[in-house]
Protein backbone atom coordinates (compact mmCIF):
# COMPACT_ATOMS: atom_id res chain seq x y z
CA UNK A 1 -10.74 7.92 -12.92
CA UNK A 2 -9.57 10.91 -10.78
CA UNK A 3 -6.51 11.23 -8.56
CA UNK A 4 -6.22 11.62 -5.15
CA UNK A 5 -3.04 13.93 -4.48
CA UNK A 6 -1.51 13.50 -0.99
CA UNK A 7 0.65 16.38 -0.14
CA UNK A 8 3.97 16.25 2.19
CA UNK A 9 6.71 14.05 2.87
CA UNK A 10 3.82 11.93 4.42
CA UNK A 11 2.40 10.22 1.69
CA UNK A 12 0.09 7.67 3.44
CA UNK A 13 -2.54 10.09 4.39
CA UNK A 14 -5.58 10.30 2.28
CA UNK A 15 -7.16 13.84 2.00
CA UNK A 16 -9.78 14.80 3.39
CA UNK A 17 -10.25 11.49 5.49
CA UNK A 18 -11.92 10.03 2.91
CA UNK A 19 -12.06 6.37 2.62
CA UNK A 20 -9.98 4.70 -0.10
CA UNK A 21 -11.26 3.24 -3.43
CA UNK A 22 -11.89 -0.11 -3.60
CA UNK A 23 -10.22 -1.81 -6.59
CA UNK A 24 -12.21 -3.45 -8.71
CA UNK A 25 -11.24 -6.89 -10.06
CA UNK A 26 -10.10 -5.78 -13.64
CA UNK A 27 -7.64 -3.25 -12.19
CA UNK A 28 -6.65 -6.51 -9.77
CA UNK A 29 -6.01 -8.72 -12.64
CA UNK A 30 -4.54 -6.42 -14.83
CA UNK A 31 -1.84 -5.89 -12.15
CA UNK A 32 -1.57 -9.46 -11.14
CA UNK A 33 -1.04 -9.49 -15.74
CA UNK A 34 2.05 -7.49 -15.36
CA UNK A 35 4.56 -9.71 -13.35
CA UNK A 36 3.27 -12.02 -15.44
CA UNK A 37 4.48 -10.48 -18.41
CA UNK A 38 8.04 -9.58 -16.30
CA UNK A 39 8.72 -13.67 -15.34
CA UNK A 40 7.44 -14.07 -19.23
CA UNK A 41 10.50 -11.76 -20.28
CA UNK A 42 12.82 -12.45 -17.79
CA UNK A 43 12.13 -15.65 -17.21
CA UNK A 44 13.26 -16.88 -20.18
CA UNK A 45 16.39 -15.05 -19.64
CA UNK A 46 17.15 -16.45 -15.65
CA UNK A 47 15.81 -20.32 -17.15
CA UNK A 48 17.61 -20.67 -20.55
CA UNK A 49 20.10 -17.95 -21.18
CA UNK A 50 23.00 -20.05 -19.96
CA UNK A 51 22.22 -22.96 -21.84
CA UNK A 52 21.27 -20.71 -24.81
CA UNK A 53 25.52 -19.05 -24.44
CA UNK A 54 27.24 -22.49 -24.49
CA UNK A 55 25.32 -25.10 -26.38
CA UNK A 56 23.07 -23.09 -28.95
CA UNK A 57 25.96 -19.56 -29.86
CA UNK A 58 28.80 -21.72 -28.47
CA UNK A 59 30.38 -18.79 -26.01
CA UNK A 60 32.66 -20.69 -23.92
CA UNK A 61 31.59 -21.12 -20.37
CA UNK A 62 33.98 -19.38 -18.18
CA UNK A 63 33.11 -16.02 -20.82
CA UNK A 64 29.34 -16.76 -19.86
CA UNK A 65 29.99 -16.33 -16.02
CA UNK A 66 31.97 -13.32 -16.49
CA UNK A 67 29.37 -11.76 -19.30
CA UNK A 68 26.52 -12.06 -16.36
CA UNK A 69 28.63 -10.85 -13.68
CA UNK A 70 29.75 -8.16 -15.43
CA UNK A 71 25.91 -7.20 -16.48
CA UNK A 72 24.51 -7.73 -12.62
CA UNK A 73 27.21 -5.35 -11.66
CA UNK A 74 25.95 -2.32 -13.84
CA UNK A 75 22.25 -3.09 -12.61
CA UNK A 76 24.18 -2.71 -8.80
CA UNK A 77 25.03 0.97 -9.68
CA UNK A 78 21.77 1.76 -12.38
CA UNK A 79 18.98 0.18 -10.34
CA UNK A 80 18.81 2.50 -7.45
CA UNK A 81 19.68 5.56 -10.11
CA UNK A 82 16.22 4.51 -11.81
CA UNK A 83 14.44 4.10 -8.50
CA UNK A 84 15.35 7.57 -7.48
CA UNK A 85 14.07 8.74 -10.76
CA UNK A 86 10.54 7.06 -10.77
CA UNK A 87 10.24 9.27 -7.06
CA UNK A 88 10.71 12.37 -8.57
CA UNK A 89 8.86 11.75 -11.72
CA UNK A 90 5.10 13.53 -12.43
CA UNK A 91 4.15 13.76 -16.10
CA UNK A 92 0.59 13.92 -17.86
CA UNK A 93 1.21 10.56 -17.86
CA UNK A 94 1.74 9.99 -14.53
CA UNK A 95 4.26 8.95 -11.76
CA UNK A 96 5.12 5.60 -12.84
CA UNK A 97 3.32 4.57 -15.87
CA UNK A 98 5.12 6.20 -17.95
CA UNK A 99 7.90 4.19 -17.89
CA UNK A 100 6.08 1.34 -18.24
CA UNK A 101 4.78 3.15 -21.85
CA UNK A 102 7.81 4.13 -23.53
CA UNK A 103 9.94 1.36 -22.15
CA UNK A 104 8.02 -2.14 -23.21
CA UNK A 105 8.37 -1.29 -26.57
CA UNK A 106 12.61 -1.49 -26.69
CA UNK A 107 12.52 -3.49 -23.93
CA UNK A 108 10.40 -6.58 -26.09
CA UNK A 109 13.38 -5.45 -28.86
CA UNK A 110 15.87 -6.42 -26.66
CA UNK A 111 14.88 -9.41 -25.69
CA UNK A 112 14.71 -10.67 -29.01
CA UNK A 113 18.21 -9.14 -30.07
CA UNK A 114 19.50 -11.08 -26.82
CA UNK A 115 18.95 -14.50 -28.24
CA UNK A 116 20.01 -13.61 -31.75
CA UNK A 117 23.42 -15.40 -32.84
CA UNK A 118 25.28 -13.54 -35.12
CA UNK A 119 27.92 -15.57 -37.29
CA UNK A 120 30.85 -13.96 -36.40
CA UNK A 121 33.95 -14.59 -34.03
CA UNK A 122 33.88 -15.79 -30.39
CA UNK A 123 35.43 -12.65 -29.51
CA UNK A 124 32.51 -10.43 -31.13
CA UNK A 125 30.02 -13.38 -29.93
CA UNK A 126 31.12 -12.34 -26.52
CA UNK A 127 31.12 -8.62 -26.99
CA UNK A 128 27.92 -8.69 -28.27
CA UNK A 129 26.22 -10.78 -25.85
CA UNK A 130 27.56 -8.46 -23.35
CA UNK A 131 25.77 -5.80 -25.10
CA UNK A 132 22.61 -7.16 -25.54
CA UNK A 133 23.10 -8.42 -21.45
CA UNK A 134 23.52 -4.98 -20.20
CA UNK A 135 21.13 -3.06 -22.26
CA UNK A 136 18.35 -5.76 -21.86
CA UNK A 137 19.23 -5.15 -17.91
CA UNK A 138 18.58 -1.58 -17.93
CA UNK A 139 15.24 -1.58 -20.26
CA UNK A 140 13.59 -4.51 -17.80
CA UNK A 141 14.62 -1.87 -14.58
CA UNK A 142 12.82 0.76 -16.65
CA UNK A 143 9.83 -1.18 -16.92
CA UNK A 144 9.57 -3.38 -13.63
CA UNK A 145 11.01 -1.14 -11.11
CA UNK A 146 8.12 1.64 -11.39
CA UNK A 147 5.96 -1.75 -11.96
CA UNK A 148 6.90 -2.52 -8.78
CA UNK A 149 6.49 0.84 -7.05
CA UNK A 150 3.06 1.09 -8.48
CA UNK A 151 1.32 -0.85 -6.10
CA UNK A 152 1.41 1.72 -3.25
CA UNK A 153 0.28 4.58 -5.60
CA UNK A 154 -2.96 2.54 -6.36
CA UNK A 155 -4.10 2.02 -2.71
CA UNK A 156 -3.08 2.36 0.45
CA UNK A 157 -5.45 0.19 2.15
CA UNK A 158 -3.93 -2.74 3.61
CA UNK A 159 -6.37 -5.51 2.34
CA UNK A 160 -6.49 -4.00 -0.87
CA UNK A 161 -2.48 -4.35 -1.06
CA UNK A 162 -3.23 -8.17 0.28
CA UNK A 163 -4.97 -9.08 -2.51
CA UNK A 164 -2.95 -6.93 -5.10
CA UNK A 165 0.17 -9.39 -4.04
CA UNK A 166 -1.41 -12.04 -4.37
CA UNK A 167 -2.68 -11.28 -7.58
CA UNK A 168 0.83 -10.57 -8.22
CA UNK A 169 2.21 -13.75 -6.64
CA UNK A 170 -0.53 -15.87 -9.32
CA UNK A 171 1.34 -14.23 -12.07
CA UNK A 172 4.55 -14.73 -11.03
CA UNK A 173 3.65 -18.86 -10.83
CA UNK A 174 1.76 -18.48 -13.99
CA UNK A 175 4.12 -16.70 -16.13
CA UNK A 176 7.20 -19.44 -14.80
CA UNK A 177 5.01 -21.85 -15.52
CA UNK A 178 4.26 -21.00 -19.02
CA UNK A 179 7.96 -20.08 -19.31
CA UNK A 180 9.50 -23.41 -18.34
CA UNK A 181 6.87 -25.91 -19.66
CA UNK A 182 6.38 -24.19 -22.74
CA UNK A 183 10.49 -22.78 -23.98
CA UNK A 184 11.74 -26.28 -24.88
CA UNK A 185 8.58 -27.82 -27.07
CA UNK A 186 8.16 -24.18 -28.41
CA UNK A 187 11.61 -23.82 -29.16
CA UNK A 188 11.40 -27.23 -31.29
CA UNK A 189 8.43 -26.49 -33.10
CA UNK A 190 9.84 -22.94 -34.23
CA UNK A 191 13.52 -24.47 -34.69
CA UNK A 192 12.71 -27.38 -37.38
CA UNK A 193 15.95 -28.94 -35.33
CA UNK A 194 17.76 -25.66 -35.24
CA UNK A 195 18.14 -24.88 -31.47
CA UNK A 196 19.00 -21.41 -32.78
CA UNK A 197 15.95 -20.53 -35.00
CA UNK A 198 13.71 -21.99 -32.51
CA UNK A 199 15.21 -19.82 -29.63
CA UNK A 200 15.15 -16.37 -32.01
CA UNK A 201 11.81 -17.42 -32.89
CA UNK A 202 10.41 -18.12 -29.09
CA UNK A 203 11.49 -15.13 -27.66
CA UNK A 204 9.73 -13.43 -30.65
CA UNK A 205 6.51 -14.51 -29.34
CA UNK A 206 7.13 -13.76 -25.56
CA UNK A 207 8.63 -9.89 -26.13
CA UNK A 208 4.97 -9.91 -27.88
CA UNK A 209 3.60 -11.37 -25.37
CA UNK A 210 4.94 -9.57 -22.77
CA UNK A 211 4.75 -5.80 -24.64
CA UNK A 212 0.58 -6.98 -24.73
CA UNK A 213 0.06 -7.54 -21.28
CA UNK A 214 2.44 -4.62 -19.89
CA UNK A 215 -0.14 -2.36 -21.97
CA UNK A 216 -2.74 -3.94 -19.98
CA UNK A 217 -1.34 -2.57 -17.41
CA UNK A 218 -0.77 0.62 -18.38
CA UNK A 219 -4.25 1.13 -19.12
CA UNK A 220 -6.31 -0.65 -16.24
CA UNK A 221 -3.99 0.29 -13.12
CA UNK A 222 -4.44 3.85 -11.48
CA UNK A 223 -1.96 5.85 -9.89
CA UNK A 224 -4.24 7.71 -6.76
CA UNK A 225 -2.16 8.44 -4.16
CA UNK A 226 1.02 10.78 -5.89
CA UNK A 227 2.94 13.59 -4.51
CA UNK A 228 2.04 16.63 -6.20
CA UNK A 229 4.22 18.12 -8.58
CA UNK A 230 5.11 20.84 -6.26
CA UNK A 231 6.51 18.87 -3.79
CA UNK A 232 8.53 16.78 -6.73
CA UNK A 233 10.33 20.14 -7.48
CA UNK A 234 11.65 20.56 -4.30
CA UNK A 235 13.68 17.36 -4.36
CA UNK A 236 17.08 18.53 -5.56
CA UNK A 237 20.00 16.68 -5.92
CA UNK A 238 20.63 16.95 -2.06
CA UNK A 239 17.19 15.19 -1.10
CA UNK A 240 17.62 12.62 -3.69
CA UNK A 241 21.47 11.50 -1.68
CA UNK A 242 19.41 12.02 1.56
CA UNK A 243 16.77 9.24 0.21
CA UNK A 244 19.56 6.78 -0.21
CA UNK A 245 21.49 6.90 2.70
CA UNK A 246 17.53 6.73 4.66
CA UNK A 247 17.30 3.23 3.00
CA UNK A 248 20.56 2.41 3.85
CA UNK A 249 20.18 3.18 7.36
CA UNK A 250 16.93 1.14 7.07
CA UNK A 251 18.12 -2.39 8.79
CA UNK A 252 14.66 -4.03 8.05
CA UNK A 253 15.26 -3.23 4.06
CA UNK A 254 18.70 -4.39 3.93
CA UNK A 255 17.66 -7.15 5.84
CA UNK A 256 15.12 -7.79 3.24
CA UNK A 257 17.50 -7.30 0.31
CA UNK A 258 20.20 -9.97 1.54
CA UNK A 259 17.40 -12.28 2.03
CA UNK A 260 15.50 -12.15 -1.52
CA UNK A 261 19.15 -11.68 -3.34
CA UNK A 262 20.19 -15.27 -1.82
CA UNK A 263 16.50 -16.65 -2.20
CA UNK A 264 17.67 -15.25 -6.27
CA UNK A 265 20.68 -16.65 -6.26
CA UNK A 266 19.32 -19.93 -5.26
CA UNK A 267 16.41 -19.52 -7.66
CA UNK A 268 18.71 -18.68 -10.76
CA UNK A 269 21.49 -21.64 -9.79
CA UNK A 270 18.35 -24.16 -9.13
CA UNK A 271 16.87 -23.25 -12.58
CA UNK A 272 20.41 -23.18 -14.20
CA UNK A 273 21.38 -26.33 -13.15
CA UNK A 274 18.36 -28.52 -13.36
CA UNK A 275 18.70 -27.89 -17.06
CA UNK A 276 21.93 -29.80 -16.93
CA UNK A 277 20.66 -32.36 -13.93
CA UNK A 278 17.83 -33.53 -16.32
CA UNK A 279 20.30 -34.05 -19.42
CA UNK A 280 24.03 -35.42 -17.99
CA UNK A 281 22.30 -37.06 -14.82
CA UNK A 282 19.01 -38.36 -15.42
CA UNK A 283 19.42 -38.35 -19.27
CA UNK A 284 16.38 -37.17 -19.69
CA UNK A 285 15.63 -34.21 -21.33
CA UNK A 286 11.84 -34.21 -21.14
CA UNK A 287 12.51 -33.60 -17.47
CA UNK A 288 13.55 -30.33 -17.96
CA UNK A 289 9.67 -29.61 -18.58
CA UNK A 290 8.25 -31.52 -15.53
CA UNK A 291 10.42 -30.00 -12.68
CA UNK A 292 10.78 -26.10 -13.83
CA UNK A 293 7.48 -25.90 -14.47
CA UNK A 294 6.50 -27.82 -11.02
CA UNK A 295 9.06 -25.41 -8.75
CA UNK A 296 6.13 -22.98 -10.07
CA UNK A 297 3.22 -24.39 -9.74
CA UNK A 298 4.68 -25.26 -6.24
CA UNK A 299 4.50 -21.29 -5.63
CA UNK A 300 0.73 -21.43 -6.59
CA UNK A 301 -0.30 -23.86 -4.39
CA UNK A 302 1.39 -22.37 -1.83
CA UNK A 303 -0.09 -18.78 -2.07
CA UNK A 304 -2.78 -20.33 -0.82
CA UNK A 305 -1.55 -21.22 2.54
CA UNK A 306 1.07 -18.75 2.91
CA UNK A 307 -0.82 -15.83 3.99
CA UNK A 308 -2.49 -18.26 6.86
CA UNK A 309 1.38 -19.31 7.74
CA UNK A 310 2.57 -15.74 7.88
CA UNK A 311 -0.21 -14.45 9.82
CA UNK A 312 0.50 -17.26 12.70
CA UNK A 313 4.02 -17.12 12.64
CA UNK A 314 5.37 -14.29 11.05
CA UNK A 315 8.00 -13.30 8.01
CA UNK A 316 11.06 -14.70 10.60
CA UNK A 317 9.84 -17.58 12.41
CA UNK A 318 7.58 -18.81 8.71
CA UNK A 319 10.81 -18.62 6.77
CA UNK A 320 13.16 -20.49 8.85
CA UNK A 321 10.56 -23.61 9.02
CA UNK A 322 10.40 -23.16 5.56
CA UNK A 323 13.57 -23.15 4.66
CA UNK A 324 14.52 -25.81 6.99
CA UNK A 325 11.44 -28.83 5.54
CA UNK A 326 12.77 -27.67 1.50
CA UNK A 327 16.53 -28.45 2.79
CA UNK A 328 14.88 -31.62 4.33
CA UNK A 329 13.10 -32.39 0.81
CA UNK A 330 15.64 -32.25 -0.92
CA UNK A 331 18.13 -33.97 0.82
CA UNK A 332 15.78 -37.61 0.96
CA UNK A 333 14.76 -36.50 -2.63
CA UNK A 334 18.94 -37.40 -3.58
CA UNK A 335 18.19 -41.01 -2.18
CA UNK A 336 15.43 -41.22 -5.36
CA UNK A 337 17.62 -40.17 -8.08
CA UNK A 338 16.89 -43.83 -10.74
CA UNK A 339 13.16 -43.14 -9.47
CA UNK A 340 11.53 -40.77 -11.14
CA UNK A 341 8.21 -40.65 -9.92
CA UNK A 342 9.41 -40.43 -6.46
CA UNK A 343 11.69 -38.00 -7.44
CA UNK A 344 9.44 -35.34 -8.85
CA UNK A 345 7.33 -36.05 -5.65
CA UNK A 346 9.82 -35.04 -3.20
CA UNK A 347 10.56 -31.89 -5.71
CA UNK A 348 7.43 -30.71 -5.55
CA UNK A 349 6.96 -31.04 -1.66
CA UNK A 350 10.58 -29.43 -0.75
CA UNK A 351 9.20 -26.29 -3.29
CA UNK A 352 6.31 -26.43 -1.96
CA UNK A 353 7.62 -25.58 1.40
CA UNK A 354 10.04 -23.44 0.14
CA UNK A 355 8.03 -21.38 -1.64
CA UNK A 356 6.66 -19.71 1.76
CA UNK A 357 9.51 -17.47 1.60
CA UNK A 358 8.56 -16.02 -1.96
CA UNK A 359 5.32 -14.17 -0.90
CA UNK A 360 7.24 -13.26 2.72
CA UNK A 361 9.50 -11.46 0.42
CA UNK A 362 7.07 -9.12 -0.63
CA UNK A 363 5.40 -8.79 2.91
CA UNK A 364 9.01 -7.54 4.21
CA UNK A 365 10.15 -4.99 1.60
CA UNK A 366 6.44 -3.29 1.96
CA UNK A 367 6.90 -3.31 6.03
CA UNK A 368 10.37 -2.48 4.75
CA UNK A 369 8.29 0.90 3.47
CA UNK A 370 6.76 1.68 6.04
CA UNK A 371 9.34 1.15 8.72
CA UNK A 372 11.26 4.04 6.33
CA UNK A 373 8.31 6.42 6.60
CA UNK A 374 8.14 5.89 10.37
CA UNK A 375 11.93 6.24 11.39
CA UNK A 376 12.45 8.98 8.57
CA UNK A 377 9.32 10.12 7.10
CA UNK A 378 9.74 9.49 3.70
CA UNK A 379 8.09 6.37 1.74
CA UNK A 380 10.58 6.31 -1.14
CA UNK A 381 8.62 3.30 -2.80
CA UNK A 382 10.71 3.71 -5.91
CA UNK A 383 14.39 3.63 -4.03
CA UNK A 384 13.41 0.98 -1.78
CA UNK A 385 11.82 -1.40 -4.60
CA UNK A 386 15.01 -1.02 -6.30
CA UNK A 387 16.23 -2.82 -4.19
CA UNK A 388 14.12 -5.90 -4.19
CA UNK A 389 14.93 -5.53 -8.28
CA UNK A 390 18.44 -5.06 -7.78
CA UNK A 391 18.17 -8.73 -5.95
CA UNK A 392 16.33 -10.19 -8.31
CA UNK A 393 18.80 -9.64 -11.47
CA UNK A 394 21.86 -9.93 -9.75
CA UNK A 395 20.71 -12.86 -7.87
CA UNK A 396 19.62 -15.05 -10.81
CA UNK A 397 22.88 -13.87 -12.14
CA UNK A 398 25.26 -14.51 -9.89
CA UNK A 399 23.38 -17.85 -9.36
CA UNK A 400 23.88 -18.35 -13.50
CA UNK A 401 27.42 -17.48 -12.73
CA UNK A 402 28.08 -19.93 -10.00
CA UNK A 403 26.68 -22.79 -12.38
CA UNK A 404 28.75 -21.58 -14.86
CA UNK A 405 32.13 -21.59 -13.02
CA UNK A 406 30.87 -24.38 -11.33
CA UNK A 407 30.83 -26.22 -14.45
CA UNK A 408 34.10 -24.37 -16.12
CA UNK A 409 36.17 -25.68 -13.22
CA UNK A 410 34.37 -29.47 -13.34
CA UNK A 411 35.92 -29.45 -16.86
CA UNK A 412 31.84 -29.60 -18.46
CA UNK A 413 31.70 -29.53 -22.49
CA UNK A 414 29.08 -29.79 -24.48
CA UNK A 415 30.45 -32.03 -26.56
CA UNK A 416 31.68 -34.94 -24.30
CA UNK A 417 30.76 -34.85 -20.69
CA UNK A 418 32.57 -37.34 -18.08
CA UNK A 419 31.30 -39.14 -15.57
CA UNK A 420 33.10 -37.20 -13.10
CA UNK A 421 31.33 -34.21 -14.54
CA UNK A 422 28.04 -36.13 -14.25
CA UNK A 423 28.91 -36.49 -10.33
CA UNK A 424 29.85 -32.90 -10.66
CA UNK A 425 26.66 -31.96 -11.81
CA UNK A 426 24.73 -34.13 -9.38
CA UNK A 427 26.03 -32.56 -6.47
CA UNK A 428 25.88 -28.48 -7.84
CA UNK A 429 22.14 -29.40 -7.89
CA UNK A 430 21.70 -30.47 -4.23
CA UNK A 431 24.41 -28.57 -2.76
CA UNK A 432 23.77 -25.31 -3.93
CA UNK A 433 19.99 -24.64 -2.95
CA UNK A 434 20.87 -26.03 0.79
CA UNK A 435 23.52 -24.13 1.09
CA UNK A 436 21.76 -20.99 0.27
CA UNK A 437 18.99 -21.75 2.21
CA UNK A 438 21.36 -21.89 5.24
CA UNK A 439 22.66 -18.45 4.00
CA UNK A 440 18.93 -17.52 4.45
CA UNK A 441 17.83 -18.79 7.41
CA UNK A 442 20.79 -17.04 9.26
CA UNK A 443 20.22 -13.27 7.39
CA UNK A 444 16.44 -13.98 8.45
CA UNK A 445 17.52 -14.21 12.36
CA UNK A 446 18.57 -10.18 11.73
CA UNK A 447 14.91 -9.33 11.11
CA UNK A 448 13.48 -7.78 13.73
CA UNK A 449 10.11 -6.06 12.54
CA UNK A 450 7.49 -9.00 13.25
CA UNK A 451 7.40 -7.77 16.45
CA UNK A 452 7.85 -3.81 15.94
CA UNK A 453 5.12 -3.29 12.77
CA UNK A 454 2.17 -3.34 14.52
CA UNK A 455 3.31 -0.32 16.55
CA UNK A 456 4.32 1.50 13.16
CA UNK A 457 1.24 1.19 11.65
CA UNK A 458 -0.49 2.49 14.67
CA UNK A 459 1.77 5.71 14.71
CA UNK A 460 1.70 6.15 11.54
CA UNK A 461 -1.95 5.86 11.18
CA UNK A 462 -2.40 8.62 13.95
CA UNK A 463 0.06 10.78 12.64
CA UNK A 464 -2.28 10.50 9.16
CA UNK A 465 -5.15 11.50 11.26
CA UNK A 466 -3.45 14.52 12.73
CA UNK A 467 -2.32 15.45 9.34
């Protein structure tokens, strides 16, 4: 397929007026296929890593918190390095793709090495989990950040980028989904009652997995709208410092970064903890299977409605109500801990609701786009989705992290856990999402492009057709 090549600074225009392609539904699903394969890979990580450090290779908790911390801080300074990068990249290959070539491959590596236990120390458990940690970090940016900043390069027509998220949004759902119904029983079919084969052996199968659908990806998706090599050459060193301090003079992005890093942090504490709900609280660890998976397929269901919801209301006004009914849900969902059925009920309606502010993520970082182009003509898709990655690692970390000392400082171990840790652990798993989603609702309030957008797009769109 050929390749449209949009000259200038002003990367939205389409030359010669032409109309833009419509994607067909393979190139749709193969791109919905690829954040599949990222929740496959990192979902894993974000869901059972924790629980993988301190009950399956024994690292002591507090070590844990620090390892994660420690890894989300080097994705703080190497995500927007790689973002910068994937702007200023052309090969034969393309502008984006590349990276998504060469770097499934190690990446699918990594993620095996990461839940290998070696028998050695706790001091070399810990350095090499660390290891493993921050190397995985920096393959998955390699991969998913120009993932992420492909979408623009394969249309710029707004319905077409509709339907691309919520292709996207479907495998999202579907690959947590498949990640938290399927680790556990997986993990005991390939362990034989060794938690520590059966992990090794899992995430075997998913860095397959994963490596098979990315190269679905790679060879479906087209990159038609690129800046020509020309104009790459002429972004020194200078221009590349000049992109970052546009996007951090972009309010709406950093807006939109706060927000989805706390909607992460809250994701990756929620997901953490639950693990440790269902087995010291409800002493059940079958549960573990029912409500991850359901916090997903709560996201699917809602992709249906959400596009209606933010249409009406907008990214603001839709996220506080949502955020507001899943604090709600799950505060009358505490009064039904003993019953499970009406338990899991009120867990799927408070996700349900909350999962509104999952696809109005992606609706504000690409208005977060196009507000850059408009105040300083320049798209930077790659910068400014590093962003949204940069919150998505160091949120699920730092939520990991919180568990972690959460459960450190309530005295938790594996061995022997107290009631008082029970209670502990009973109130990390309410407390935490509401809190966060109070966090949210007031960083939302500082968004103030609901109203603005529509006259972007229409200056924008004339300044294409003067172009």
């Amino acid at each position: 397929m050929s390749t449209n090549v949009v000259t200038g600074e002003n990367v939205n225009a389409v030359t010669g007026g032409s109309k833009p392609a419509k994607l067909g539904i393979l190139e749709k699903f193969s791109y919905g296929l690829g954040d599949f394969a990222s929740n496959l890979m990192w979902g894993i990580i974000g869901s059972f890593l924790l629980y993988f450090y301190t009950d399956v290779a024994l690292i002591p908790v507090a070590a844990t918190g620090t390892i994660m911390l420690v890894a989300r801080i080097f994705d703080a300074v190497i995500d927007p390095v790689i973002g910068g990068f994937v702007d200023r990249t052309h090969t034969k290959w393309g502008q984006t793709k590349p990276y998504i070539l060469f770097g499934i491959v190690p990446l699918s590596v990594m993620l095996v090495l990461t839940f290998y236990s070696p028998d050695v120390s706790n001091t070399w458990k810990i350095v090499y989990a660390l290891v493993t940690y921050l190397v995985l970090g920096l393959l998955y940016s390699i991969v998913n950040i120009p993932y992420g900043a492909l979408m623009p390069l394969m249309t710029r027509n707004t319905d077409e980028k509709s339907v691309l998220s919520s292709f996207r949004m479907g495998g999202m759902a579907l690959g947590n989904i498949f990640v938290t119904a399927c680790t556990t029983p997986l993990v005991v079919f390939f362990g034989g009652g060794s938690e520590r084969q059966g992990y090794l052996l899992t995430s075997v199968l998913f860095a397959v997995l994963g490596l098979i659908l990315f190269m679905i990806v790679y060879k479906n998706c087209q990159e038609r709208y690129v800046l020509p090599p020309s104009s790459s050459k002429q972004r020194e060193k200078g221009e590349l410092i000049r992109t970052y301090k546009s996007a951090f003079r972009n309010g709406p992005w950093i807006t939109t970064v706060l927000f989805a890093l706390m909607l992460f942090i809250k994701l990756g504490s929620t997901v953490a903890i639950t693990i440790f709900f269902c087995i010291n609280v409800l002493h059940n660890p079958a549960m573990i299977s029912v409500l991850l998976p359901l916090m997903y397929v709560a996201v699917a269901v809602s992709s249906f409605f959400t596009p209606m919801v933010l249409k009406r209301f907008k990214h603001r006004t839709s996220n506080i109500i949502s955020l507001s009914l899943y604090s709600i849900g799950l505060v009358i969902m505490y009064f039904f801990i003993g019953n499970n059925t009406m338990l899991i009920a009120m867990w799927f309606i408070a996700n349900i609701c909350g999962a509104i502010t999952s696809g109005s993520v992606f609706g504000m970082t690409a208005d977060s786009v196009d507000y850059n182009e408009w105040k300083f003509n320049k798209r930077s898709e790659g910068t400014l989705y590093a962003g949204y990655s940069f919150s998505t690692k160091v949120g699920m970390a730092i939520g990991g992290a919180v568990v972690s000392f959460s459960l450190a400082i309530a005295g938790y171990h594996a061995a022997e856990v107290t009631p008082a840790v029970e209670n502990s652990i009973k109130i990390l798993f309410f407390a935490i999402p509401i809190v966060l989603s109070v966090l949210q609702i007031i960083i939302v309030m500082f968004y103030k492009l609901d109203k603005l957008h529509p006259q972007i797009v229409r200056e924008l769109e004339q300044r294409n057709a003067n172009a």
